[in-house]
N, C-alpha and C. Protein backbone atom coordinates (compact mmCIF):
# COMPACT_ATOMS: atom_id res chain seq x y z
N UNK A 1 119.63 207.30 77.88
CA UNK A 1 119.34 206.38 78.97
C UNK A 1 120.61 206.13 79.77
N UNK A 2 120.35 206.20 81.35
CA UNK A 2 121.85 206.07 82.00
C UNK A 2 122.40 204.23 81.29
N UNK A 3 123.26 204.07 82.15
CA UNK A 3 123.71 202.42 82.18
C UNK A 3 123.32 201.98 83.28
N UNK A 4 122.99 202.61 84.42
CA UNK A 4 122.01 201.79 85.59
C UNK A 4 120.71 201.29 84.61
N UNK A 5 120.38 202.42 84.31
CA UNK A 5 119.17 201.80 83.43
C UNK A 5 118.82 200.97 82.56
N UNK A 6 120.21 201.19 81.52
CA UNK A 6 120.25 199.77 80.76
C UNK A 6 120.28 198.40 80.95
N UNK A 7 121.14 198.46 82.05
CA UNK A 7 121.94 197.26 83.01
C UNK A 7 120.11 196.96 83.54
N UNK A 8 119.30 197.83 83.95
CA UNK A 8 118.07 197.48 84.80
C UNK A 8 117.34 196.96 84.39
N UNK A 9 117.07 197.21 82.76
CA UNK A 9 116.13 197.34 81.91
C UNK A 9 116.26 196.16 80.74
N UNK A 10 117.54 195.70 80.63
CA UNK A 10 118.20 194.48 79.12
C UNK A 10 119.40 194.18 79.82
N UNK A 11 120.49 194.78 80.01
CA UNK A 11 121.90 194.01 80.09
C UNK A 11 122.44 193.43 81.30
N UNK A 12 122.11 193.98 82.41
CA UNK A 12 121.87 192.77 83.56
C UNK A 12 121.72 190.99 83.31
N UNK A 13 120.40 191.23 82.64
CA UNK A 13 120.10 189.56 82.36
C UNK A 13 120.73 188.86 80.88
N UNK A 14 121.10 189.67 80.06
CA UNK A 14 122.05 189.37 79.43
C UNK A 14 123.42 188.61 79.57
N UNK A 15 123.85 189.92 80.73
CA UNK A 15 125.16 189.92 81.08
C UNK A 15 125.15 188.14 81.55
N UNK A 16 124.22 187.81 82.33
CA UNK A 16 123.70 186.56 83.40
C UNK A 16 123.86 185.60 82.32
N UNK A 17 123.05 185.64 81.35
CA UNK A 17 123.47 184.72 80.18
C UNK A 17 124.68 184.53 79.59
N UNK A 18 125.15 185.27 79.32
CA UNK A 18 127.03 185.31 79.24
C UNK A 18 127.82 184.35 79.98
N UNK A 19 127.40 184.61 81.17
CA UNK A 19 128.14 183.62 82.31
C UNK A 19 127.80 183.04 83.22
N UNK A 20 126.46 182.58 82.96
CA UNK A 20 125.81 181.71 83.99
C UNK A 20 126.41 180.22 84.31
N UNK A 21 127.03 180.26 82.79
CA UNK A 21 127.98 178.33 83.35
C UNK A 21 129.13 178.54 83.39
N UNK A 22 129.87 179.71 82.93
CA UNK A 22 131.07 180.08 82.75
C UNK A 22 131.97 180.99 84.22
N UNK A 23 132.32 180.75 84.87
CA UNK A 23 133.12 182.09 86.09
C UNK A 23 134.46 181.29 86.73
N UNK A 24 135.25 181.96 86.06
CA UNK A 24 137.14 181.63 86.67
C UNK A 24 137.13 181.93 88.43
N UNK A 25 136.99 180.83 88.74
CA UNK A 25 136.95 181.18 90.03
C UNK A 25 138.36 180.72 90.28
N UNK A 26 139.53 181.02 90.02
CA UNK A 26 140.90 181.07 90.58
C UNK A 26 141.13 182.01 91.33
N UNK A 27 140.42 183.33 91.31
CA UNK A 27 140.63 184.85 91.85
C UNK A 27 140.31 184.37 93.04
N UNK A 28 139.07 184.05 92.79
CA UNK A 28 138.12 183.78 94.46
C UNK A 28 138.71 182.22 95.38
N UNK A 29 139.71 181.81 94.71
CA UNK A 29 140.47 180.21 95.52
C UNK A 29 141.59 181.02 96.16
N UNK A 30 142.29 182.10 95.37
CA UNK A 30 143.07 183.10 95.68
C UNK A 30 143.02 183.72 97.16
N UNK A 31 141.31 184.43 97.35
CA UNK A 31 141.12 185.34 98.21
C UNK A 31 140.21 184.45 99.75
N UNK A 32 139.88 183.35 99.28
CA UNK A 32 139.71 182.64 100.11
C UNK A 32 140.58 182.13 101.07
N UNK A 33 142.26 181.55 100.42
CA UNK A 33 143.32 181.19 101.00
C UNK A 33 144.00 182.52 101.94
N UNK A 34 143.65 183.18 101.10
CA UNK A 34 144.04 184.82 102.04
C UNK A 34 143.31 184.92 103.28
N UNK A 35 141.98 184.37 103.25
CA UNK A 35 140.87 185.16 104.06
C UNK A 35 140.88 183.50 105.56
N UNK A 36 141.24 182.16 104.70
CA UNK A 36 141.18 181.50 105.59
C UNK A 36 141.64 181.55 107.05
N UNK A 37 143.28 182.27 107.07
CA UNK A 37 143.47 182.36 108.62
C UNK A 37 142.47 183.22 109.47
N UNK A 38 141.55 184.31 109.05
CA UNK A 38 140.88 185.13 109.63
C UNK A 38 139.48 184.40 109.77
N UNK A 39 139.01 183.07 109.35
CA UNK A 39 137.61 182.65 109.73
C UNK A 39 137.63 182.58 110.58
N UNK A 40 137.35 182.76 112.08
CA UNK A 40 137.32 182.61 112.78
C UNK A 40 135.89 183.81 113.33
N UNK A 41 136.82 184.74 112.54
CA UNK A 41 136.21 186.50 112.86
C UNK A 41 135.54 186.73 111.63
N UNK A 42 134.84 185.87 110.80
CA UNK A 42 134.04 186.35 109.79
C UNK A 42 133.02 185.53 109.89
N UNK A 43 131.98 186.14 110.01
CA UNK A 43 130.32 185.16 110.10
C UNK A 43 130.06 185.37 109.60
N UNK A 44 129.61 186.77 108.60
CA UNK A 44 128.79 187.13 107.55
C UNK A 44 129.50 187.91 106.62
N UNK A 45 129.24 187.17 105.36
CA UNK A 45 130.41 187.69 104.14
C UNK A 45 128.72 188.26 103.22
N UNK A 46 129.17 189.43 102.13
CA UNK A 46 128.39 189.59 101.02
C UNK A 46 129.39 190.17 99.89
N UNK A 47 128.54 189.70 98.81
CA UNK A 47 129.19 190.01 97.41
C UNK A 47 128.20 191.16 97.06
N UNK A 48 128.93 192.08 96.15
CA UNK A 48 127.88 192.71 95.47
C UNK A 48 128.35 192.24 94.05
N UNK A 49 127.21 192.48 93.44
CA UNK A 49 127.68 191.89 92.16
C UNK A 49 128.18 190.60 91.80
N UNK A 50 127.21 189.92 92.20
CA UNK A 50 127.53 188.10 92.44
C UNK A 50 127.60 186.95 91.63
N UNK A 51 127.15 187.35 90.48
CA UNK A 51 126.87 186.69 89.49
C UNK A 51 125.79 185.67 89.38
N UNK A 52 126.68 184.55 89.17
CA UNK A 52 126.15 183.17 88.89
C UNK A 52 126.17 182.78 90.43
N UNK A 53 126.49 183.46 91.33
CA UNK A 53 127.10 182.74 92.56
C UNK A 53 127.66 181.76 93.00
N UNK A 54 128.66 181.14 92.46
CA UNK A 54 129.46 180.57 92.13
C UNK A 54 130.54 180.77 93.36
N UNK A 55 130.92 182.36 93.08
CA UNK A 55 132.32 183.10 93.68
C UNK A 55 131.48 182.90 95.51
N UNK A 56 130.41 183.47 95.58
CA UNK A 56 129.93 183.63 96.96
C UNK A 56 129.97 182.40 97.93
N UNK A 57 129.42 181.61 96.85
CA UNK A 57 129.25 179.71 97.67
C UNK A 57 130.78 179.13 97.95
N UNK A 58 131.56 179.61 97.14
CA UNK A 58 132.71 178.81 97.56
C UNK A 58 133.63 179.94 98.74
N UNK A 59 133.40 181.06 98.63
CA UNK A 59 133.58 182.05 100.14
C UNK A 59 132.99 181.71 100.99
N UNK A 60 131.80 181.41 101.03
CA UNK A 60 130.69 180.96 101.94
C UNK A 60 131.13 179.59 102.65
N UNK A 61 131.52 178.43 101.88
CA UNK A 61 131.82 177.37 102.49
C UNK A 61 133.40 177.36 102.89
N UNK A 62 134.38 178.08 102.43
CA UNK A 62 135.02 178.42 103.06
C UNK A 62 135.74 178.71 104.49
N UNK A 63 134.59 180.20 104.76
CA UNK A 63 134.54 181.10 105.64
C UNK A 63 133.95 180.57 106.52
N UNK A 64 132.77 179.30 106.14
CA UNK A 64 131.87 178.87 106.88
C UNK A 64 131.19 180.12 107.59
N UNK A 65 130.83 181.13 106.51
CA UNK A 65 129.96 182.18 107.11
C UNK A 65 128.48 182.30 106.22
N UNK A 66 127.98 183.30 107.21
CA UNK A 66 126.54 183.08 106.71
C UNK A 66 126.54 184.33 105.26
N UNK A 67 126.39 183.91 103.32
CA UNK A 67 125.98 184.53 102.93
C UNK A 67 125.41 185.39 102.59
N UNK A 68 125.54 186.75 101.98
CA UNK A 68 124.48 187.56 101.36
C UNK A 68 125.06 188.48 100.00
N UNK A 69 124.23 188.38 99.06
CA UNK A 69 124.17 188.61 97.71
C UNK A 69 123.26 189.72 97.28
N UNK A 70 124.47 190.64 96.52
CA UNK A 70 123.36 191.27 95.73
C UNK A 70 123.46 191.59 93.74
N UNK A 71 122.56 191.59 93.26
CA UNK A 71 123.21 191.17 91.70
C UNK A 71 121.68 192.23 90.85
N UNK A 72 122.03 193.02 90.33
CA UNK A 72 120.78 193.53 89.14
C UNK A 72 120.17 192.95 88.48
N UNK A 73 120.53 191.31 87.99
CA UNK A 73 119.76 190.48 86.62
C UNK A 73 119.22 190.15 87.67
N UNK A 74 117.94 190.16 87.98
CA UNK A 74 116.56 189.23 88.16
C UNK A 74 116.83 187.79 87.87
N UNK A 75 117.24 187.48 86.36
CA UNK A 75 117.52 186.43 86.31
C UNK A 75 118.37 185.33 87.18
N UNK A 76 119.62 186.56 87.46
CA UNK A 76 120.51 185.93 88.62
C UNK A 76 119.73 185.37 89.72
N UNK A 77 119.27 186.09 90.60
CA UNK A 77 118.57 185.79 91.29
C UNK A 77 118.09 184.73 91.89
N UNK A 78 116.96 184.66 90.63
CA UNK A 78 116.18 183.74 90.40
C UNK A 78 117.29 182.29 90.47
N UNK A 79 118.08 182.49 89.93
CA UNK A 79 119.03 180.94 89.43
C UNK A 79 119.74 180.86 90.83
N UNK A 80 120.02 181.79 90.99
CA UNK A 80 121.22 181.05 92.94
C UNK A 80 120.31 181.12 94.05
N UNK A 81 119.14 181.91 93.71
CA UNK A 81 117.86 181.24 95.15
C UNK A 81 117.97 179.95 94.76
N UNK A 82 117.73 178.95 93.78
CA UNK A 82 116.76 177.96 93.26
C UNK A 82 118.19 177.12 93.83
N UNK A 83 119.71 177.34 93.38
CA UNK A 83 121.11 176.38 92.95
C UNK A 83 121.00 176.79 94.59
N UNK A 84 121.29 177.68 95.39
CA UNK A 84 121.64 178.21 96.67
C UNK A 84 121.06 178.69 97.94
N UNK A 85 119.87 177.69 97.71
CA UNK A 85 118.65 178.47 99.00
C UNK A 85 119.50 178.88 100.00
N UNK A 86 120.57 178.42 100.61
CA UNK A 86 121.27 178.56 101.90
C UNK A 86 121.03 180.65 102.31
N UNK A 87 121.77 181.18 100.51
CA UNK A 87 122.27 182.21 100.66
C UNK A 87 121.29 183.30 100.54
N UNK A 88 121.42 184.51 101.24
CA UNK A 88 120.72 185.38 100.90
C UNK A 88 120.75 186.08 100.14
N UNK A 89 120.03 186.08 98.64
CA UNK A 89 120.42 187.13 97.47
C UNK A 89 119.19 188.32 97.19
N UNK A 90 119.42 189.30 96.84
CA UNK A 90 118.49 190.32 96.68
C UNK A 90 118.95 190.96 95.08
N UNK A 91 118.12 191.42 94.69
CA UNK A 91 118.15 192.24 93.41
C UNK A 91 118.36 193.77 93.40
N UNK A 92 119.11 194.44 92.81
CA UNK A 92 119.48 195.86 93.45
C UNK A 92 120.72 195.65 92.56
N UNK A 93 121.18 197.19 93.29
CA UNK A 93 122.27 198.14 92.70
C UNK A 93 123.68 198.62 93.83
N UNK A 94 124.40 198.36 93.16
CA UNK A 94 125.78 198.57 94.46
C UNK A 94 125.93 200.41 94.96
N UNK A 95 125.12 201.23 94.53
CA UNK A 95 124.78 202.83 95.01
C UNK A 95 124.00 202.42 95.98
N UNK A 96 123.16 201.87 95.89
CA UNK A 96 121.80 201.59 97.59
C UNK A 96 121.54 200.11 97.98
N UNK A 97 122.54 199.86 99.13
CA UNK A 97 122.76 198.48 99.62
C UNK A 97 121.66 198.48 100.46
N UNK A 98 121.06 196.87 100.30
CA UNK A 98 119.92 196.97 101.41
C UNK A 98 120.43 196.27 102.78
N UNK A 99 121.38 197.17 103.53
CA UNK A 99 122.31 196.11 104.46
C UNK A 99 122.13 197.08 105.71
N UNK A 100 122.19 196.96 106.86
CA UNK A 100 121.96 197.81 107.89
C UNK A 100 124.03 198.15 108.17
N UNK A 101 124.03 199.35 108.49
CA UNK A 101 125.40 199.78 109.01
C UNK A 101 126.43 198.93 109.50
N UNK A 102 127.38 198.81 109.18
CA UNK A 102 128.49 197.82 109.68
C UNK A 102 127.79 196.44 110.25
N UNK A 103 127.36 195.89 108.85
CA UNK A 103 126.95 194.65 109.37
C UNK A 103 127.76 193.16 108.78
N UNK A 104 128.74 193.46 107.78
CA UNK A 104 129.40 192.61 107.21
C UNK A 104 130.68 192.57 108.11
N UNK A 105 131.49 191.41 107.97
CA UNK A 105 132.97 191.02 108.57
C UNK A 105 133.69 190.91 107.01
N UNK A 106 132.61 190.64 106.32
CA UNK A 106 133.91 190.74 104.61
C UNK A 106 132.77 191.25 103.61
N UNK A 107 133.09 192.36 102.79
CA UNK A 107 132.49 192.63 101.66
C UNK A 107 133.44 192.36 100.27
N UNK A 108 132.57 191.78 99.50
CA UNK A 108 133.36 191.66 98.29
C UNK A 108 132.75 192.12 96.94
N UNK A 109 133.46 193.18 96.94
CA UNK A 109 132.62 193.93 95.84
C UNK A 109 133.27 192.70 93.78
N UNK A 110 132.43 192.62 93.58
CA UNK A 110 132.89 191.50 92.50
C UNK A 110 132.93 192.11 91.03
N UNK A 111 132.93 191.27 89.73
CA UNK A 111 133.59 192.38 89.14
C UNK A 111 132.52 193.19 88.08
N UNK A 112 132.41 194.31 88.90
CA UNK A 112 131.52 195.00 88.26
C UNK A 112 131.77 196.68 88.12
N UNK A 113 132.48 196.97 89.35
CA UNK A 113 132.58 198.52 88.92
C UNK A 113 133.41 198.96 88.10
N UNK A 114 133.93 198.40 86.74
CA UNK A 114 134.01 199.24 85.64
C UNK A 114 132.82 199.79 84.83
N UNK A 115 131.58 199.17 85.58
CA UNK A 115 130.27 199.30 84.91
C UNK A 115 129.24 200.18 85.03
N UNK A 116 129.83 201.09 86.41
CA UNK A 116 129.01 201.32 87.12
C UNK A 116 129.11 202.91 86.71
N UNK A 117 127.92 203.55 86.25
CA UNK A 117 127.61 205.19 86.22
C UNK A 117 128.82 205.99 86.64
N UNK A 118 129.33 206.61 86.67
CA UNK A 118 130.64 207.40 86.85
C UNK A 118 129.96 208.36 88.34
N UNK A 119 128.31 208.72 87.81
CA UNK A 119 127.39 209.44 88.91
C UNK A 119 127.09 208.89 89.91
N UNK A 120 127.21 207.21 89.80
CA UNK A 120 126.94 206.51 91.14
C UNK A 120 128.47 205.94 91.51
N UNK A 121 129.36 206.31 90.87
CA UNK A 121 130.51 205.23 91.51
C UNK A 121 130.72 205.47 93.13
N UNK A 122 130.71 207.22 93.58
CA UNK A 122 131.31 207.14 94.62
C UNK A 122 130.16 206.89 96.06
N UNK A 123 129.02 206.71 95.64
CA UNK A 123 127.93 206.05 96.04
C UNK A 123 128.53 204.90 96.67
N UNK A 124 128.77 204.30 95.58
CA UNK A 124 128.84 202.69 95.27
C UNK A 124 129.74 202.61 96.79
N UNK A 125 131.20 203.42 96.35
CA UNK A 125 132.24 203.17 97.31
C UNK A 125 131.78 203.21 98.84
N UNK A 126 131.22 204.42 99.04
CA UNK A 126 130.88 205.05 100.23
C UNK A 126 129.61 203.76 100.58
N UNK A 127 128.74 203.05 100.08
CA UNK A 127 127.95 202.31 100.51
C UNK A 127 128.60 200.43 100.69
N UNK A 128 129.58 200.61 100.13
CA UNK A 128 130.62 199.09 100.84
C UNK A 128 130.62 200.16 101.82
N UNK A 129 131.06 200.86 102.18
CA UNK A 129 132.11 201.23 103.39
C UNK A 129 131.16 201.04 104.52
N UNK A 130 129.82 201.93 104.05
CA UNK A 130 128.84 202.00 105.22
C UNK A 130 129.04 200.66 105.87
N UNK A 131 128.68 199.41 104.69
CA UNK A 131 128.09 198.26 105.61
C UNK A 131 128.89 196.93 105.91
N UNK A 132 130.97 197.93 106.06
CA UNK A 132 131.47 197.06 106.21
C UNK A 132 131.90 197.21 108.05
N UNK A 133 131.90 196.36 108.66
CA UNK A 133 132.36 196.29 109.88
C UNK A 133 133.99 197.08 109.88
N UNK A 134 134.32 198.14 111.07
CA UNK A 134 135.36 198.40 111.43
C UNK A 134 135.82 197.27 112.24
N UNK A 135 137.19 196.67 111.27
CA UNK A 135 138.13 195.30 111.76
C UNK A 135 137.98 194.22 110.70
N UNK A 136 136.60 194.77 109.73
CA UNK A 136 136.46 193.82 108.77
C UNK A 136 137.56 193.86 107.33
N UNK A 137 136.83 193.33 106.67
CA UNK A 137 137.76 192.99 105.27
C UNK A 137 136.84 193.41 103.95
N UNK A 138 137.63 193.95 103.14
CA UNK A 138 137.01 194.57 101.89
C UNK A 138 137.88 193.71 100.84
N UNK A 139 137.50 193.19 99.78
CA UNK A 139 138.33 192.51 98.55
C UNK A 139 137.09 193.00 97.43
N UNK A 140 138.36 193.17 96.55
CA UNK A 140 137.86 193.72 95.48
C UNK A 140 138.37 193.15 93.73
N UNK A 141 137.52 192.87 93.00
CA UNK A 141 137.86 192.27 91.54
C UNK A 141 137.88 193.06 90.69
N UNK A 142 138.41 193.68 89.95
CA UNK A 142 138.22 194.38 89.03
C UNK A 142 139.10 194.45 88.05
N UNK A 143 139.02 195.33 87.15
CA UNK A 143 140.02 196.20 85.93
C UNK A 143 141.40 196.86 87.05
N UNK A 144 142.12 196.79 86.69
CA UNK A 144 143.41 197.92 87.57
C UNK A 144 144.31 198.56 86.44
N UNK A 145 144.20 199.52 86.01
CA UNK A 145 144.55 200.69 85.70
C UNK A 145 145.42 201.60 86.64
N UNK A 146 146.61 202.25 85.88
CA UNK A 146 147.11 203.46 87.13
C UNK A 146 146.75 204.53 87.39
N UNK A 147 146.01 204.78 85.80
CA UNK A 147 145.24 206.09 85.55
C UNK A 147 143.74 205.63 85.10
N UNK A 148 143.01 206.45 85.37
CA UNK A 148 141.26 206.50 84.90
C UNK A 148 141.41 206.06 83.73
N UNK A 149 140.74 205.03 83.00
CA UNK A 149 140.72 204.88 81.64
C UNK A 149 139.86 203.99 81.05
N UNK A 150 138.85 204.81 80.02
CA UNK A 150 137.51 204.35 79.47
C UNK A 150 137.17 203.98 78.13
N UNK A 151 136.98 203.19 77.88
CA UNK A 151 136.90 202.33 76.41
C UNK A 151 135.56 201.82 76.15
N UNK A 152 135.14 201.59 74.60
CA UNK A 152 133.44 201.07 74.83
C UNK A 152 133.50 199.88 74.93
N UNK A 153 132.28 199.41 75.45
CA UNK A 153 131.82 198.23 76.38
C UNK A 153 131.22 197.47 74.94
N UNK A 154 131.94 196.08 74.73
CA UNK A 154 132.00 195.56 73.84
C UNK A 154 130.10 194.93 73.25
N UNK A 155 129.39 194.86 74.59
CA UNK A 155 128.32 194.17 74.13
C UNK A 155 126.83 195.55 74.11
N UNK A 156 127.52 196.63 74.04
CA UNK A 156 126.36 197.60 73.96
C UNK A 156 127.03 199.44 72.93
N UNK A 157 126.25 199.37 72.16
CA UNK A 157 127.02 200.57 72.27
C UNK A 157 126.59 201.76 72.62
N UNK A 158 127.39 202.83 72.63
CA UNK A 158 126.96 204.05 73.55
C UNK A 158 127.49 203.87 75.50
N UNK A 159 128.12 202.80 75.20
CA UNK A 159 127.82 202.27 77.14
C UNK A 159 129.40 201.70 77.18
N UNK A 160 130.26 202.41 78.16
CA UNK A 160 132.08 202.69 78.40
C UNK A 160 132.02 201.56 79.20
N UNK A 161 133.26 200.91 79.50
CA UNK A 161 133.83 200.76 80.68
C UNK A 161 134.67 201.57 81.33
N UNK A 162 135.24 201.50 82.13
CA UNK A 162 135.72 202.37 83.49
C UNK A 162 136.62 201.93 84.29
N UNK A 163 137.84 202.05 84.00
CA UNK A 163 139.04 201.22 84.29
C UNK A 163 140.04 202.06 85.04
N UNK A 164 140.29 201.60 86.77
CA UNK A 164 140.89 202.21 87.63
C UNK A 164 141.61 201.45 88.85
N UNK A 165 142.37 201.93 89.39
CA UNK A 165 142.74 200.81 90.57
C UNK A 165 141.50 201.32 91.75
N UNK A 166 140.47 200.49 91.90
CA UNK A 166 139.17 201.09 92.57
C UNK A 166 140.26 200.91 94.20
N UNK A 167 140.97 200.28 94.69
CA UNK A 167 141.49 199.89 95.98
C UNK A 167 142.16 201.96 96.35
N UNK A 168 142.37 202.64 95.50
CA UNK A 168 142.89 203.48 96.08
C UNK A 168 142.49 204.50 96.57
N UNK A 169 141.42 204.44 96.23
CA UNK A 169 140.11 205.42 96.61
C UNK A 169 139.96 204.98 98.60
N UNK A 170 139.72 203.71 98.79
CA UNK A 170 140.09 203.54 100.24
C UNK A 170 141.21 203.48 100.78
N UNK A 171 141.76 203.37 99.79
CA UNK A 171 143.07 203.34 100.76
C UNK A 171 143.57 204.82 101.45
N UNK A 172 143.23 205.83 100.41
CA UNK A 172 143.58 207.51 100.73
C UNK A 172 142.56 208.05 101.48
N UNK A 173 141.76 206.98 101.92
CA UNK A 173 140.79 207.61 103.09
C UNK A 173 141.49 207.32 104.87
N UNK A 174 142.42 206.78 104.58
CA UNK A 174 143.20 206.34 105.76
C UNK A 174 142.51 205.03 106.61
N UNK A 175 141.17 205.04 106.08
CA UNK A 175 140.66 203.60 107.03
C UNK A 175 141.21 202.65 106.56
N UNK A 176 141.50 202.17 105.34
CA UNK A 176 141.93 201.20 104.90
C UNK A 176 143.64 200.44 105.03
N UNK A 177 143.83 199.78 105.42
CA UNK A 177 145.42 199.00 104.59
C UNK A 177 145.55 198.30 103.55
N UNK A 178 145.97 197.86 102.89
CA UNK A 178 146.42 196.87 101.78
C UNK A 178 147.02 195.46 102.41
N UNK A 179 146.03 194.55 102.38
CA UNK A 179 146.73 193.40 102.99
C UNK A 179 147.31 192.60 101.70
N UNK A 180 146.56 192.34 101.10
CA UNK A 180 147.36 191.41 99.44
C UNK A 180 146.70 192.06 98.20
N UNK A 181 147.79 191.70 97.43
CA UNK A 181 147.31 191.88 96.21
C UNK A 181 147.70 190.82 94.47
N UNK A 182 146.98 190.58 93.46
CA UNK A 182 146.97 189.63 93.04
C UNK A 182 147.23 190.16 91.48
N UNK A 183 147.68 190.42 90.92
CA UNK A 183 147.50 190.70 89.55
C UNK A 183 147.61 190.08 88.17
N UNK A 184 146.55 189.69 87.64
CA UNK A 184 146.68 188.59 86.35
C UNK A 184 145.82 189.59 85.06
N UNK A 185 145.66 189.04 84.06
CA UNK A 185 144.53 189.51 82.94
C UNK A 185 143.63 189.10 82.47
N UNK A 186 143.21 189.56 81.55
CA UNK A 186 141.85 188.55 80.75
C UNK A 186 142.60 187.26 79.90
N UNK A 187 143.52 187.33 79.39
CA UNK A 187 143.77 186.64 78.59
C UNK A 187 144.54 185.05 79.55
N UNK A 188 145.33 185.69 80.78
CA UNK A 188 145.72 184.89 81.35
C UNK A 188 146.11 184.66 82.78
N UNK A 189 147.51 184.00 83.62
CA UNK A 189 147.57 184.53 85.12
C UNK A 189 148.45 185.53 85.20
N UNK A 190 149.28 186.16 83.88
CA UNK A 190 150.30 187.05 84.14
C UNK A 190 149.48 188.40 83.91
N UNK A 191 150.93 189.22 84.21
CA UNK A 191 150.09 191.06 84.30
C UNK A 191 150.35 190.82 82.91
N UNK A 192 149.56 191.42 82.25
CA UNK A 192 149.28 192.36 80.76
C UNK A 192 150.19 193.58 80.34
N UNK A 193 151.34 193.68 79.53
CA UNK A 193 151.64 194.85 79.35
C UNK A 193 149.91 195.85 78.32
N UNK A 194 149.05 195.27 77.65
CA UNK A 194 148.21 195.88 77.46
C UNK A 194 147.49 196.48 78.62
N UNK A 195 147.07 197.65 78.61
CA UNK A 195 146.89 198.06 79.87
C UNK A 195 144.78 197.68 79.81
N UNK A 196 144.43 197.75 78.69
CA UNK A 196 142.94 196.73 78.78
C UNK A 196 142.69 195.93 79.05
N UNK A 197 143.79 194.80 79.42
CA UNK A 197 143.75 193.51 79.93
C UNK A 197 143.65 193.51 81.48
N UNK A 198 143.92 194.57 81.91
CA UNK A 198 144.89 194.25 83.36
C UNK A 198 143.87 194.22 84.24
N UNK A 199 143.96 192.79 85.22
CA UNK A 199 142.74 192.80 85.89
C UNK A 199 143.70 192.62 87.55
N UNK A 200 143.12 192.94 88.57
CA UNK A 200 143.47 192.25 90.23
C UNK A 200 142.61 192.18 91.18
N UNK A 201 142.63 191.14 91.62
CA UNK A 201 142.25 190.98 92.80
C UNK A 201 142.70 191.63 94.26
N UNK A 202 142.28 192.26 95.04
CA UNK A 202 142.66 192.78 96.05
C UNK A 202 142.07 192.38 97.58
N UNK A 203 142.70 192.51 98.57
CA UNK A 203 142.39 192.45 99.97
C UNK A 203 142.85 193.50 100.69
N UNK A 204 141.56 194.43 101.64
CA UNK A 204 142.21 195.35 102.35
C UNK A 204 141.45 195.41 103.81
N UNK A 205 141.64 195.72 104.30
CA UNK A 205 141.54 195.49 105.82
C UNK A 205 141.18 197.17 106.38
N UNK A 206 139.67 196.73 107.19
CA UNK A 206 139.47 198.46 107.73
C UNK A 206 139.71 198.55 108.93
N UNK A 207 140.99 199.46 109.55
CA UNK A 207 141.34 199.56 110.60
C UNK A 207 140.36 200.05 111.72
N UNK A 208 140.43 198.73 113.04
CA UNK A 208 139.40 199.12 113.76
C UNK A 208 139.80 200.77 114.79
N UNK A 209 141.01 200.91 114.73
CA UNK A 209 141.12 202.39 115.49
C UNK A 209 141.82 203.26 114.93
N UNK A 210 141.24 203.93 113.56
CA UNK A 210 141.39 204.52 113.11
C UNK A 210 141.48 206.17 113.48
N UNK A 211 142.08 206.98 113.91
CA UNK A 211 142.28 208.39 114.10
C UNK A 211 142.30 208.46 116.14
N UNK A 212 142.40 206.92 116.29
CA UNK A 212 142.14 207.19 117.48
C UNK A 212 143.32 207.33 118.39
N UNK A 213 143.80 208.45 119.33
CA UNK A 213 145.18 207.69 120.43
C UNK A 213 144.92 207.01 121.39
């Protein structure tokens, strides 16, 4: 069975149970303070992989932009329609966004793609990109690794995580810059010499004239 499937089928709503009261939102007080001088030029922010929505509502009130969410547990769902009518959340997978072409000013992919099929990752990538506005903003949570590196996923077995600096994949596409970057771990706010710990937050910026003279 893939791990889309699992994730579709049991560990999605699991996962939701894990941390439905629980989410360190220091990352996201982090990327908000980053993102504040630019509200101006952001109306519509989305998370993929949103959780508890927690991280989205406090971007959202922030940015004072208009929400949208997308998360695999059903359960999720269900709990930040009911906590968050404001926002728009949908159920789905970060390979097939239900978002029309450059329609976001900030995407924030949240922390999930160490999770994600190795067969859908570059999906995944290529579908932020689709539906991020050229001039907009991409931030990203994850594992950061220097090299690819996969270990089993503590609450299933048979099913890896996937540990990479995901920011460099856009960045070597030339659309991207690196505006900030944040690096702490699981255990705490410093970097990890364990390299399983090592988590960052990122901000990158898609250049609106890209290849152009």
């Amino acid at each position: 069975m893939s791990k889309k499937k699992i994730f579709d089928t049991q560990e999605a709503d699991a996962f939701f149970h894990r941390y439905e009261k629980g989410q360190n939102l220091e990352p996201t007080n982090i990327l908000a303070d980053w993102l504040e001088p630019f509200k101006k030029k952001i109306s519509k922010i989305a998370e993929i992989g949103c959780g508890n929505g927690e991280s989205l509502s406090l971007l959202s009130k922030t940015l004072n932009a208009d929400a949208y969410g997308l998360e695999p547990s059903k359960l999720a769902v269900r709990h930040i329609s009911k906590k968050f009518p404001s926002m728009n959340i949908t159920q789905g997978f970060s390979d097939k966004l239900p978002f029309n072409d450059e329609f976001f000013d900030l995407v924030h992919l949240g922390f999930f793609l160490y999770l994600v099929d190795r067969s859908y990752y570059l999906r995944s990538i290529s579908e932020a990109d689709r539906v991020l506005k050229f001039g907009g903003f991409l931030s990203i949570i994850d594992f950061d690794t220097p090299f690819q590196y996969s270990n089993q996923y503590k609450y299933k077995r048979g099913v890896f995580s996937h540990k990479i600096d995901n920011s460099k994949i856009f960045q070597s596409s030339g659309f991207y810059s690196l505006v900030n970057k944040y690096n702490f771990s699981l255990n705490g706010k410093v970097f990890d010499s364990k390299i399983n710990e090592r988590v960052s937050i990122q901000l990158l910026f898609k250049e609106p004239k890209v290849f152009k003279i």
